[in-house]
C-alpha atoms as a PDB file:
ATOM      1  CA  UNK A   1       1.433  15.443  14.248  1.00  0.00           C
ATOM      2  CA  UNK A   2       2.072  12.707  11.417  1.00  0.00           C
ATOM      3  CA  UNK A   3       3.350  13.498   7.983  1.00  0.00           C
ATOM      4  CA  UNK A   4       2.341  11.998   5.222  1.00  0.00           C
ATOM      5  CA  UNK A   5       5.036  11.878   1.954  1.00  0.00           C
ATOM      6  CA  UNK A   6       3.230  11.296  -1.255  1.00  0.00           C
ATOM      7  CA  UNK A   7       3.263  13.003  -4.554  1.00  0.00           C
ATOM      8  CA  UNK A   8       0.731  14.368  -6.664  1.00  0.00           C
ATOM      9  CA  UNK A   9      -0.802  12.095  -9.319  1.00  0.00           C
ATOM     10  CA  UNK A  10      -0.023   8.575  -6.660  1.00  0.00           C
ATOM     11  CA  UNK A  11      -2.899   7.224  -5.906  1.00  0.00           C
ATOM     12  CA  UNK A  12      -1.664   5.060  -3.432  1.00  0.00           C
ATOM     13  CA  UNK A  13      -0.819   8.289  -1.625  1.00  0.00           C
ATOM     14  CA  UNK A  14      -5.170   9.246  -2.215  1.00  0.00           C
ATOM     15  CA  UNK A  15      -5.849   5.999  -0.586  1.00  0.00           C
ATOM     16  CA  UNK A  16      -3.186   6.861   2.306  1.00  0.00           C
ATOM     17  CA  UNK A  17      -4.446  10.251   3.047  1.00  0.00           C
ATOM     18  CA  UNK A  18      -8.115   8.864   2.952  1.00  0.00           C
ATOM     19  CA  UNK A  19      -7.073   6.779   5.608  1.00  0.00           C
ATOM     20  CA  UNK A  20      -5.408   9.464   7.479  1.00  0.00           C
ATOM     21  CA  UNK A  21      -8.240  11.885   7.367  1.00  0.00           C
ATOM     22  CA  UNK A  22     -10.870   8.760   8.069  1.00  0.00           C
ATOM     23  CA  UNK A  23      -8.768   7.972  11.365  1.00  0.00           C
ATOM     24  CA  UNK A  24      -8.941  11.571  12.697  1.00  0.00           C
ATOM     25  CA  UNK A  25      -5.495  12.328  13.507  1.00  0.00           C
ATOM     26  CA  UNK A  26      -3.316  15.374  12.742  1.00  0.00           C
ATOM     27  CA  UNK A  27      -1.626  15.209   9.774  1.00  0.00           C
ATOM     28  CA  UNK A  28       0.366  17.375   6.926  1.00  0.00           C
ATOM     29  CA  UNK A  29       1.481  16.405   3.694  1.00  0.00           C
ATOM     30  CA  UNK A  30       4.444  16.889   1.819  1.00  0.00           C
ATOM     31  CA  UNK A  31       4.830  16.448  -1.721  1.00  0.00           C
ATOM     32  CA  UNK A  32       8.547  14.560  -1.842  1.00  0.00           C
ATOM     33  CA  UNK A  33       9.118  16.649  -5.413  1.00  0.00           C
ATOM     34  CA  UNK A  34       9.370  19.829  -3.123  1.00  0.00           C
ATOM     35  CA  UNK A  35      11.808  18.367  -0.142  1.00  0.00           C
ATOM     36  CA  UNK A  36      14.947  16.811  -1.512  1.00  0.00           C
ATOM     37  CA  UNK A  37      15.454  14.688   1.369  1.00  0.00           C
ATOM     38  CA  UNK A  38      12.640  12.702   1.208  1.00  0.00           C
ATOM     39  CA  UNK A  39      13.232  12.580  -2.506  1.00  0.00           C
ATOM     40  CA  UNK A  40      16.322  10.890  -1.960  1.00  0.00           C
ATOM     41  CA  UNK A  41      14.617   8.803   0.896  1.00  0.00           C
ATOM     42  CA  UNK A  42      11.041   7.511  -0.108  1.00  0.00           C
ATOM     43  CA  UNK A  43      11.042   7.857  -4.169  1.00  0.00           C
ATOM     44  CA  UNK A  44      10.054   3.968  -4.681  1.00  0.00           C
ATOM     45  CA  UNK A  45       8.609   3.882  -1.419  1.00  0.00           C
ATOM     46  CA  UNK A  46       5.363   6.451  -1.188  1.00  0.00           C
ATOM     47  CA  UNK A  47       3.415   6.576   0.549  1.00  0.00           C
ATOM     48  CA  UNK A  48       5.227   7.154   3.715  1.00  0.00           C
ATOM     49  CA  UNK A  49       3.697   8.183   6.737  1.00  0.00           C
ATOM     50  CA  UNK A  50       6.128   9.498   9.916  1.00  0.00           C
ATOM     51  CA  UNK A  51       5.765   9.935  13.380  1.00  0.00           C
ATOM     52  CA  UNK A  52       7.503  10.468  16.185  1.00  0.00           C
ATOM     53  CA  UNK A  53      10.543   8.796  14.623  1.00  0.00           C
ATOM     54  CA  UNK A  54       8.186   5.934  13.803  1.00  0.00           C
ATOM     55  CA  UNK A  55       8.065   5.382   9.851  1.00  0.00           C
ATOM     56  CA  UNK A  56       4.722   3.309   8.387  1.00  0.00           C
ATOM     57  CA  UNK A  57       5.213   2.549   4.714  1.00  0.00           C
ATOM     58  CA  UNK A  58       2.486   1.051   2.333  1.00  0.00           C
ATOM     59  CA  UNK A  59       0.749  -1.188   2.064  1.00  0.00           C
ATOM     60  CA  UNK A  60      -1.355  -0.493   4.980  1.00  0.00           C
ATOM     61  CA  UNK A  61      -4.771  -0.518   5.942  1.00  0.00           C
ATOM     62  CA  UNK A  62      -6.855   1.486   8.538  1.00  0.00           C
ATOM     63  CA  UNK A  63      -6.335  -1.243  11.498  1.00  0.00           C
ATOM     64  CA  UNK A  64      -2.702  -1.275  10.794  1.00  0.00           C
ATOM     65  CA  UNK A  65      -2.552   2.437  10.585  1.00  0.00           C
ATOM     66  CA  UNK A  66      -4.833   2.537  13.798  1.00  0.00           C
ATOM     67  CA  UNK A  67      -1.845   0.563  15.661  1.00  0.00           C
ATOM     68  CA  UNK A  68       0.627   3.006  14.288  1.00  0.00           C
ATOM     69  CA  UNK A  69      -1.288   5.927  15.258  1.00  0.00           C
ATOM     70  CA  UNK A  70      -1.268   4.121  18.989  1.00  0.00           C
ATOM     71  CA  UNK A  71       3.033   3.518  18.706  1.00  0.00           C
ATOM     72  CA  UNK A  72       3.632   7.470  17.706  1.00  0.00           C
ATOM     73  CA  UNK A  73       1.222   8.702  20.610  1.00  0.00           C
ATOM     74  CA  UNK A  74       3.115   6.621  22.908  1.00  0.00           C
ATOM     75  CA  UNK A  75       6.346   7.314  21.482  1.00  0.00           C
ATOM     76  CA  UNK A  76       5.610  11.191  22.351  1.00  0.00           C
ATOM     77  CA  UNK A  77       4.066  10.741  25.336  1.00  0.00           C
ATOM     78  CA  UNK A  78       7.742   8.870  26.554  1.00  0.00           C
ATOM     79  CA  UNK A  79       9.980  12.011  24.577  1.00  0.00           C
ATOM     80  CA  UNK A  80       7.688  14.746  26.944  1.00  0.00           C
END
């Protein structure tokens, strides 16, 4: 499953999650004001999305986030 860090009110993070739910894969959100770590790691940086130890950060499009979505899957499919 990917995560997607974003905050509310970013609508970068709208476009990114757009994209996410267009493509089809699994995906949560979290909100970076509720997780101190990713506070401290992504607050200039959002949207963020994660994966299998893989990070994608914005700008991005759906083709580029189509080849990301490829990496993670084969990322897991090597850590099984």
């Amino acid at each position: 499953m990917l995560t997607l860090f974003s905050t509310w009110g970013c609508h970068l993070c709208d476009d990114a999650q757009a994209l996410l739910e267009h493509s089809g894969a699994a995906f949560q959100v979290v909100d970076i004001v509720d997780d101190e770590q990713a506070m401290a790691l992504f607050r200039t940086e959002i949207p963020v999305v994660y994966g299998a130890g893989l990070l994608l950060k914005w700008p991005f499009d759906a083709a580029v986030l189509a080849e990301f979505i490829a990496a993670v899957q084969s990322a897991g499919e090597q850590g099984e």
